[in-house]
C-alpha atoms as a PDB file:
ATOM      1  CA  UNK A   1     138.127  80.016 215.711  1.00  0.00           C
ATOM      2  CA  UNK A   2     141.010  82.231 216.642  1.00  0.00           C
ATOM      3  CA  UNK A   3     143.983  82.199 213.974  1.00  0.00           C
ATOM      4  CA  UNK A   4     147.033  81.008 215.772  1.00  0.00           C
ATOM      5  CA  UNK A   5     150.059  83.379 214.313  1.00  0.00           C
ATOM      6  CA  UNK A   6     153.755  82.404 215.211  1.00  0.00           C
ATOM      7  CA  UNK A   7     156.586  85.181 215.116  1.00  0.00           C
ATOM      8  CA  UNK A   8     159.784  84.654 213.209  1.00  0.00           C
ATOM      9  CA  UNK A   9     162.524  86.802 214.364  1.00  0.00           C
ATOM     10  CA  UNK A  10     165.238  86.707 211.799  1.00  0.00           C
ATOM     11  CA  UNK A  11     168.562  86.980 213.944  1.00  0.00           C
ATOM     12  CA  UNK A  12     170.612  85.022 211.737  1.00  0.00           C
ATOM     13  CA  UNK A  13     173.030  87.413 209.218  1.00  0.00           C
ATOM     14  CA  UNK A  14     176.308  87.627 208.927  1.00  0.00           C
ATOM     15  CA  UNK A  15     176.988  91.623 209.541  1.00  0.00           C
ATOM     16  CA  UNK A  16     179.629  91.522 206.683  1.00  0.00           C
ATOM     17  CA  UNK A  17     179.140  95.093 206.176  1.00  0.00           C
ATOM     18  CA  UNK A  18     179.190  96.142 209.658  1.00  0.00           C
ATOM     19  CA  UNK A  19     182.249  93.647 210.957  1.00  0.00           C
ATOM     20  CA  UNK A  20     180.559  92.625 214.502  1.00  0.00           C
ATOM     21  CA  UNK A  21     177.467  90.633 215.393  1.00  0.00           C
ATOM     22  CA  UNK A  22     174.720  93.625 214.680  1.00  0.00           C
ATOM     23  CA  UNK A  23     172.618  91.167 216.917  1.00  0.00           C
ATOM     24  CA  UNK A  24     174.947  92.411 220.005  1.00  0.00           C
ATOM     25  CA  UNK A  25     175.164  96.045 219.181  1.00  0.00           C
ATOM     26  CA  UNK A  26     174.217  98.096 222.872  1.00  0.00           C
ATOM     27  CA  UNK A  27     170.948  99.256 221.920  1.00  0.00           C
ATOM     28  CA  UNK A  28     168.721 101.213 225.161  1.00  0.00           C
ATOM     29  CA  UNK A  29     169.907  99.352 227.923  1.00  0.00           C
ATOM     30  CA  UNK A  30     170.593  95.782 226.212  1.00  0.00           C
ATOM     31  CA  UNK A  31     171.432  94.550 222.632  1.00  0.00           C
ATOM     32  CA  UNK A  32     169.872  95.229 219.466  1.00  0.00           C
ATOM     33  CA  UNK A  33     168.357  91.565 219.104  1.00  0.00           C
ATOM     34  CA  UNK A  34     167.375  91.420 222.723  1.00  0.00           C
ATOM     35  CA  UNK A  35     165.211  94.629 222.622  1.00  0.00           C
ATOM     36  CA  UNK A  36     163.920  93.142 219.171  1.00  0.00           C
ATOM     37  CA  UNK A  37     162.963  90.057 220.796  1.00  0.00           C
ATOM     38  CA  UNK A  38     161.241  91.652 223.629  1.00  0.00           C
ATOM     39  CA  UNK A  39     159.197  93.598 221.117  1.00  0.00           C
ATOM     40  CA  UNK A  40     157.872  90.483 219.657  1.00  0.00           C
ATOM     41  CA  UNK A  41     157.355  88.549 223.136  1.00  0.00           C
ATOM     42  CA  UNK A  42     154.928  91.757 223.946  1.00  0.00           C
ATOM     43  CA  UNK A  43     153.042  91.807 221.251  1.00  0.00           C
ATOM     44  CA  UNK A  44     149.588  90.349 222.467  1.00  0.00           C
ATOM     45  CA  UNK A  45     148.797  88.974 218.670  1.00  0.00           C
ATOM     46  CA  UNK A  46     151.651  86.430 218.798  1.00  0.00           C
ATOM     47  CA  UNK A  47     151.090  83.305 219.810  1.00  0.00           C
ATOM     48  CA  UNK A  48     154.332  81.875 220.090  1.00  0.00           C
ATOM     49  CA  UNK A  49     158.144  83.547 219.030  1.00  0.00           C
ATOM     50  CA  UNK A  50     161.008  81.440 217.483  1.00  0.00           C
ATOM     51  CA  UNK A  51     164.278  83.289 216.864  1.00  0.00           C
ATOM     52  CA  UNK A  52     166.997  82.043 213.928  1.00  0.00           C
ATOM     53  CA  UNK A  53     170.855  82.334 214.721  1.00  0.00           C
ATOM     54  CA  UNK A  54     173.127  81.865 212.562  1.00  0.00           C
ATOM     55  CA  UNK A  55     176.682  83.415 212.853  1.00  0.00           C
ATOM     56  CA  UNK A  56     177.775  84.260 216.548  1.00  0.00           C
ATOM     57  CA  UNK A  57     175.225  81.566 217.648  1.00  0.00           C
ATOM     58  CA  UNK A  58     176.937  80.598 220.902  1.00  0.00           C
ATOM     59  CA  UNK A  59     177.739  84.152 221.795  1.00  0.00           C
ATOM     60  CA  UNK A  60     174.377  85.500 221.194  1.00  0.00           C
ATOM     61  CA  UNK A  61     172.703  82.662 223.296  1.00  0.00           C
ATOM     62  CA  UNK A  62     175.046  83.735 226.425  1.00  0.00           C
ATOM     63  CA  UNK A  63     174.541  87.431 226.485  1.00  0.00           C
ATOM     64  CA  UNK A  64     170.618  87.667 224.889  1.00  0.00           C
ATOM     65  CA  UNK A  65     167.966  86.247 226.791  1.00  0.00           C
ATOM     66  CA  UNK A  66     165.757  84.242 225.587  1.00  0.00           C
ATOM     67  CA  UNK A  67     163.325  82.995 227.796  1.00  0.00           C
ATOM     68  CA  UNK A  68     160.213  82.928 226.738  1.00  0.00           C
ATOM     69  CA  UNK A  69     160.854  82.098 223.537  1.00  0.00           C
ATOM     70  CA  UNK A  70     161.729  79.437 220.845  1.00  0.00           C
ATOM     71  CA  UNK A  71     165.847  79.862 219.596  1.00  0.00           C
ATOM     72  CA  UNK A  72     166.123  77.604 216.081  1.00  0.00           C
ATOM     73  CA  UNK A  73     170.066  77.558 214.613  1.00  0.00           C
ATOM     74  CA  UNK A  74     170.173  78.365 210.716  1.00  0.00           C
ATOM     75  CA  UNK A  75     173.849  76.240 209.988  1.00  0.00           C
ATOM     76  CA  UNK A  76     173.766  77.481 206.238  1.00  0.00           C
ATOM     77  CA  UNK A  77     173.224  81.252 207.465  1.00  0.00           C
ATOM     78  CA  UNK A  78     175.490  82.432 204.498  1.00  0.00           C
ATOM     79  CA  UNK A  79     172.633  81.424 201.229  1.00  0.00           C
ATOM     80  CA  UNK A  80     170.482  84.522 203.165  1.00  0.00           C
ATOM     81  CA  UNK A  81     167.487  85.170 204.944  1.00  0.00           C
ATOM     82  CA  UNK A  82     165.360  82.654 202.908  1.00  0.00           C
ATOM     83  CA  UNK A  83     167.403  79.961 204.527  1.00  0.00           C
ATOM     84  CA  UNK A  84     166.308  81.396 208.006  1.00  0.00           C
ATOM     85  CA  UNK A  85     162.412  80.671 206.774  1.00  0.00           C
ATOM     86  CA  UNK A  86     163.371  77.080 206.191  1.00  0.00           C
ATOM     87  CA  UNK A  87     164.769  76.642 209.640  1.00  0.00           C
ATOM     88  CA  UNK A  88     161.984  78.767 211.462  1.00  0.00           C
ATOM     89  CA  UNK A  89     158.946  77.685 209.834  1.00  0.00           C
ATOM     90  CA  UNK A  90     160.431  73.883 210.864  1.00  0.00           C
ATOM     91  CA  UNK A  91     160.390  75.341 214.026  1.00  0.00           C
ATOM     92  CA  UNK A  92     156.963  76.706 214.922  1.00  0.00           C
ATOM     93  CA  UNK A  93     153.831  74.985 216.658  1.00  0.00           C
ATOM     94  CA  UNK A  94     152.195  72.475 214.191  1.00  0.00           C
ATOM     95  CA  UNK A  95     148.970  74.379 214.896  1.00  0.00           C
ATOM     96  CA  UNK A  96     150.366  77.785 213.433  1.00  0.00           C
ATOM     97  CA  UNK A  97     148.169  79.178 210.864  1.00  0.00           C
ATOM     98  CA  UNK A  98     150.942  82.012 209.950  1.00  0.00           C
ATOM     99  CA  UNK A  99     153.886  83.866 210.356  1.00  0.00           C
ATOM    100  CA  UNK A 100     154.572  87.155 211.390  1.00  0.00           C
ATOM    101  CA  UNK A 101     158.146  87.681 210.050  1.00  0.00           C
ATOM    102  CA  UNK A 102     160.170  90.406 212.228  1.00  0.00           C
ATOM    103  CA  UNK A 103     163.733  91.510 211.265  1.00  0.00           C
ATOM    104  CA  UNK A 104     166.151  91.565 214.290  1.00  0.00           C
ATOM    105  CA  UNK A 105     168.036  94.588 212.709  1.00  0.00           C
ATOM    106  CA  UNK A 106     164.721  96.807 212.695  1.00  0.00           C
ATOM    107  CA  UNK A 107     164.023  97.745 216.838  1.00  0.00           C
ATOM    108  CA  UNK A 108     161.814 100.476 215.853  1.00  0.00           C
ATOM    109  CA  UNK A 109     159.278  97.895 215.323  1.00  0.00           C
ATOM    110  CA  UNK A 110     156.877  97.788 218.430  1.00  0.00           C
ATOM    111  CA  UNK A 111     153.747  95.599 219.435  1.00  0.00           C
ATOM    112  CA  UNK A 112     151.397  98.043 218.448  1.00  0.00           C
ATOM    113  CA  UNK A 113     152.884  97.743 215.234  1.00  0.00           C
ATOM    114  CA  UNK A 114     153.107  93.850 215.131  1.00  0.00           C
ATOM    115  CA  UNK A 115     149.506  93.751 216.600  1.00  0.00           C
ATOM    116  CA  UNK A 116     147.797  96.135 213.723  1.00  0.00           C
ATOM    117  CA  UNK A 117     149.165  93.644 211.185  1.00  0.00           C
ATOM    118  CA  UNK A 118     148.640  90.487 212.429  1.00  0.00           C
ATOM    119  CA  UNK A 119     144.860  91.316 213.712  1.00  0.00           C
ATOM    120  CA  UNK A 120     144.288  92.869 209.915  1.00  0.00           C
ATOM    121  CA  UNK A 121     145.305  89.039 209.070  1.00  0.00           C
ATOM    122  CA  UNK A 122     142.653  87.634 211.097  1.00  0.00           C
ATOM    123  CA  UNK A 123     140.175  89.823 210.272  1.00  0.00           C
ATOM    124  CA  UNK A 124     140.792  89.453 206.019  1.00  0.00           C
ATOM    125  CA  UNK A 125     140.399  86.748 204.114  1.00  0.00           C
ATOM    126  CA  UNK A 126     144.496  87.706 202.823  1.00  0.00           C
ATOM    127  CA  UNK A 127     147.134  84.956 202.876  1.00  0.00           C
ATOM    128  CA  UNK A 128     149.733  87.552 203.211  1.00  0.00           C
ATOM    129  CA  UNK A 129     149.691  91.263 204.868  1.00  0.00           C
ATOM    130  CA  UNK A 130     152.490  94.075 204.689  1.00  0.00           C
ATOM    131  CA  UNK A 131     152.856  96.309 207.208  1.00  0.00           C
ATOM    132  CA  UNK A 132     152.903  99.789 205.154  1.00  0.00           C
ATOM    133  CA  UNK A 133     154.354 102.970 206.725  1.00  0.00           C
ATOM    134  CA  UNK A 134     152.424 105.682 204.906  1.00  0.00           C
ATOM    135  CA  UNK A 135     152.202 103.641 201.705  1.00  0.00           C
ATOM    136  CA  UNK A 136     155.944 102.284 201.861  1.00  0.00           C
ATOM    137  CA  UNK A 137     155.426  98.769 202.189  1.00  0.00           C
ATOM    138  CA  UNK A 138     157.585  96.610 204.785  1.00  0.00           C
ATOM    139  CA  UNK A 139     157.642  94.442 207.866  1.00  0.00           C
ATOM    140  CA  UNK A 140     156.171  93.212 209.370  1.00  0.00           C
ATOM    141  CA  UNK A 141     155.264  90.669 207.320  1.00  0.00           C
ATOM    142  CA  UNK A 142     152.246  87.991 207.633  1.00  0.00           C
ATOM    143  CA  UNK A 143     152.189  84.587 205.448  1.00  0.00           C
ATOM    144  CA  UNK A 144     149.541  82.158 205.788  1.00  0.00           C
ATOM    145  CA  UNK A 145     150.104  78.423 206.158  1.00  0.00           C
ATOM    146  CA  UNK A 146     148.916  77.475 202.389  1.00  0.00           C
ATOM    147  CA  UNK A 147     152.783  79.888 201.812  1.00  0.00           C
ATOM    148  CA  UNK A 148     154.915  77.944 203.779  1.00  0.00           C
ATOM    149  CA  UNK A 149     155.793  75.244 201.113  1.00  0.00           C
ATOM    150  CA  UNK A 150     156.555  78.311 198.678  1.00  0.00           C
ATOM    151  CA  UNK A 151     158.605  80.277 201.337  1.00  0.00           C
ATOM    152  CA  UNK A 152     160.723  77.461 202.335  1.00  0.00           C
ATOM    153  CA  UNK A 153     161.898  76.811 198.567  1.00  0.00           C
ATOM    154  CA  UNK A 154     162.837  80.579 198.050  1.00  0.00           C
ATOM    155  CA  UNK A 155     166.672  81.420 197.937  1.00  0.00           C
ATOM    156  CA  UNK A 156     168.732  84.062 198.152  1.00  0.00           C
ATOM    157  CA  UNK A 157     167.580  87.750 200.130  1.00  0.00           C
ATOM    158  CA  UNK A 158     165.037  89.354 199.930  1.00  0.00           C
ATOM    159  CA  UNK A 159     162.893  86.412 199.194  1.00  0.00           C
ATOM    160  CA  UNK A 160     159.867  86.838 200.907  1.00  0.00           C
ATOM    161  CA  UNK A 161     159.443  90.082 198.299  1.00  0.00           C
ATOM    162  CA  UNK A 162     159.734  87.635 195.796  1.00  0.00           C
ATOM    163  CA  UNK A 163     156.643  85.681 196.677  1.00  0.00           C
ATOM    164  CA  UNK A 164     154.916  88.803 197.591  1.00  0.00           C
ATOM    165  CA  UNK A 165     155.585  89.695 194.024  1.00  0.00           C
ATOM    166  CA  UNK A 166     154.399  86.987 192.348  1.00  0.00           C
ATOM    167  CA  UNK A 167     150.973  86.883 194.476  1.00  0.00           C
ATOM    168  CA  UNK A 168     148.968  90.626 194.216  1.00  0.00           C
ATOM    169  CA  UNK A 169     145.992  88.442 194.452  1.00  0.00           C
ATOM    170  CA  UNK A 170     147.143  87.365 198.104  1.00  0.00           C
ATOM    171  CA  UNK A 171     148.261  90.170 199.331  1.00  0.00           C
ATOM    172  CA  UNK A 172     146.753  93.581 201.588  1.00  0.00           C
ATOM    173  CA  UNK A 173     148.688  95.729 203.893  1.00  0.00           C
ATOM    174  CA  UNK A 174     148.123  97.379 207.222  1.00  0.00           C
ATOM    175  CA  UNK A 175     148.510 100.933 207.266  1.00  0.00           C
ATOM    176  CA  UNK A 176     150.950 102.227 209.556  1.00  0.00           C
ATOM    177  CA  UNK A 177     150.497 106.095 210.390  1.00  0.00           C
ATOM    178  CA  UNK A 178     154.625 106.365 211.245  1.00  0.00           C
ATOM    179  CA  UNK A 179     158.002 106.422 209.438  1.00  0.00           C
ATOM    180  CA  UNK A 180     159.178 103.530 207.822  1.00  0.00           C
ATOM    181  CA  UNK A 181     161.337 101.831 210.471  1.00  0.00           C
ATOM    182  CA  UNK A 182     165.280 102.020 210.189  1.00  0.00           C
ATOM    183  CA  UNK A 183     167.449  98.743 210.105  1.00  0.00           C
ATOM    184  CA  UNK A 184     171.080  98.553 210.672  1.00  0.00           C
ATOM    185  CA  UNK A 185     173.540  97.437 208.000  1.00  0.00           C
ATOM    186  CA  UNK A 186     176.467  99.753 208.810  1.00  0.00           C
ATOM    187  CA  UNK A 187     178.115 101.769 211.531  1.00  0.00           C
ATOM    188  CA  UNK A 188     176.396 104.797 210.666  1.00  0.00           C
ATOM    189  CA  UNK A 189     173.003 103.429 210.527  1.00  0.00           C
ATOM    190  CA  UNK A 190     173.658 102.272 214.112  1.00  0.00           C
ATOM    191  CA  UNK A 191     175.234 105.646 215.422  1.00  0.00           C
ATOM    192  CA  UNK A 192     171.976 107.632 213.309  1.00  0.00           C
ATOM    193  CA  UNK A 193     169.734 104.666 214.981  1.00  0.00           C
ATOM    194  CA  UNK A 194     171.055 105.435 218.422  1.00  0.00           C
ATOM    195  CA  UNK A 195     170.637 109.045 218.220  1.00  0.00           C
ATOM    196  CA  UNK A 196     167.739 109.255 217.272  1.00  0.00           C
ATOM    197  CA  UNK A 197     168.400 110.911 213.654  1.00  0.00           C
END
């Protein structure tokens, strides 16, 4: 039987280093979440997409759209992205098998790319695959339903590394033949992002 595999779009941070919502950031013709979002809604592996706010909720929800898709509020945004697993994995289909986490900072991530790793998850017997981009390991990232207890008690960033960490055993990757993907944290990442550099 055919693995059901939610996304989780992780739209929730707080841009403290870049001063704005990064989420609304002009990015080819619409905002940086929005083409993220549209990414994941393409990609033919998904089953379903749910997308965590947190800061700039209200705004994001008027000027993103959504439709299509599953938008979950993360109200303690601030203790980092492991809170935004908590509130997304409460948020999926009760018939999800795994996740597919997506960050909404990271556009360069297409539905090829999405695809190739969540098809290596259903054809492996791993309960979590990393995409890696010529051997640097990074989203997207697939955990399988037996994780979801463990990712929803993780704290702090970077969390989901954490459990990776602790689990060899459990985890394969899906080689990527491109670039690792670039995220925006600053100003400058955005301006190199949006020329191309």
């Amino acid at each position: 039987m055919r693995k059901f595999i939610s996304g989780l779009v992780l739209g929730a941070g707080a841009s403290t280093r870049l001063g704005q919502p990064k989420q609304l950031l002009p990015y080819r013709g619409t905002t940086l979440l929005e083409w993220v979002v549209a990414q994941a809604r393409r990609a033919a592996a998904l089953d379903e997409v749910v997308v965590v706010l947190g800061r700039a909720a209200d705004e994001i929800r008027e000027r993103v759209d959504f439709r299509g898709v599953k938008v979950v509020d993360n109200p303690v945004f601030g203790e980092g992205c492991a809170s935004s697993y908590r509130a997304g994995i409460g948020a999926i289909d009760s018939k999800s098998d795994a996740i597919v986490i997506l960050l909404g900072d990271q556009p360069g991530v297409d539905p090829a790319i999405i695809d190739r790793v969540a098809e290596a998850f259903r054809e492996r017997e791993d309960q979590i695959v990393l995409a890696s981009y010529r051997g640097r390991k990074g989203h997207p990232m697939v955990f399988a339903r037996p994780l979801f207890d463990k990712l929803v008690e993780l704290h702090g960033d970077k969390a989901a590394w954490k459990l990776v960490d602790e689990n060899p055993d459990l985890a394969g990757t899906a080689e990527i033949d491109l670039p690792f993907p670039k995220d925006v944290n600053t100003l400058e990442d955005f301006k190199r992002l949006s020329e191309g550099v």
